[in-house]
Protein backbone atom coordinates (compact mmCIF):
# COMPACT_ATOMS: atom_id res chain seq x y z
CA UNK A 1 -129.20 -133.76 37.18
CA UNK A 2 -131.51 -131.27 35.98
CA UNK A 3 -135.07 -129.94 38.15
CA UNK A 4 -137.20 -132.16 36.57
CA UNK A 5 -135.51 -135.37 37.25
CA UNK A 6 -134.68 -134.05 40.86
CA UNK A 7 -138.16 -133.38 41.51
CA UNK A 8 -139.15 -136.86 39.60
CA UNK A 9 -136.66 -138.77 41.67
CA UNK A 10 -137.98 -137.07 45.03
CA UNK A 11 -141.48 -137.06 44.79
CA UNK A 12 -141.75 -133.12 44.65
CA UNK A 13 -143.42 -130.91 42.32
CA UNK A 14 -141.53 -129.51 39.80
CA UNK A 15 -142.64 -125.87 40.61
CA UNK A 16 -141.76 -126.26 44.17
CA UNK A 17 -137.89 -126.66 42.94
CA UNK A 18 -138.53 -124.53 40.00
CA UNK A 19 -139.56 -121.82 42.56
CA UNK A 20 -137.29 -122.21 45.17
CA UNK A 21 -134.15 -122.34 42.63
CA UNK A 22 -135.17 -119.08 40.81
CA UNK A 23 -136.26 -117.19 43.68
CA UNK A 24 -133.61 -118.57 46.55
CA UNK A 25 -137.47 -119.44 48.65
CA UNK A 26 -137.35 -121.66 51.48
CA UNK A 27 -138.15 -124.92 51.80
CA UNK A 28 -140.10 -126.61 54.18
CA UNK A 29 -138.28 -129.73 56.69
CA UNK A 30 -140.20 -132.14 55.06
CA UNK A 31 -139.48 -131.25 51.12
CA UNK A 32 -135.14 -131.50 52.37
CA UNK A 33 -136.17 -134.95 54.06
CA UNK A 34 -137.80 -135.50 50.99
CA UNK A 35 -135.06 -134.59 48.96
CA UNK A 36 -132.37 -136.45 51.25
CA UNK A 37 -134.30 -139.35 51.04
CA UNK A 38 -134.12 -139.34 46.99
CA UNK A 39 -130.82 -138.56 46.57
CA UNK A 40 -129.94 -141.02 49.41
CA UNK A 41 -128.05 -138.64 52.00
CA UNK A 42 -128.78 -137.52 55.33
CA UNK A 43 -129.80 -134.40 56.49
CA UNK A 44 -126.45 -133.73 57.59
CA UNK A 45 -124.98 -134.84 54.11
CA UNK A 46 -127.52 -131.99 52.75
CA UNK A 47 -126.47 -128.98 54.99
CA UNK A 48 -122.62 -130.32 54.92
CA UNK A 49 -120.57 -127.31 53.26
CA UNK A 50 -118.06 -129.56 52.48
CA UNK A 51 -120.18 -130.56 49.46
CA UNK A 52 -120.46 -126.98 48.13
């Protein structure tokens, strides 16, 4: 999955990825939920090394 359909499939601007994936920024609680909720995981799921 590349930025632009994560960001389409989360409801997220693209830049807001973009951004945080080129310059390691931090993201707020609500763009993860966000994020969980489109990739259907919990927030545990999401900070879970075993995925790494």
């Amino acid at each position: 999955m590349n930025l632009c359909v994560l960001a389409k499939k989360c409801g997220i601007s693209y830049s807001t990825i973009q951004t945080t994936a080129r310059r390691g920024g931090q993201l707020s609680v609500e763009t993860i939920e966000r994020i969980c909720l489109g990739l259907g995981i919990t927030l545990k799921d999401f900070f879970d090394s075993s995925y790494l």
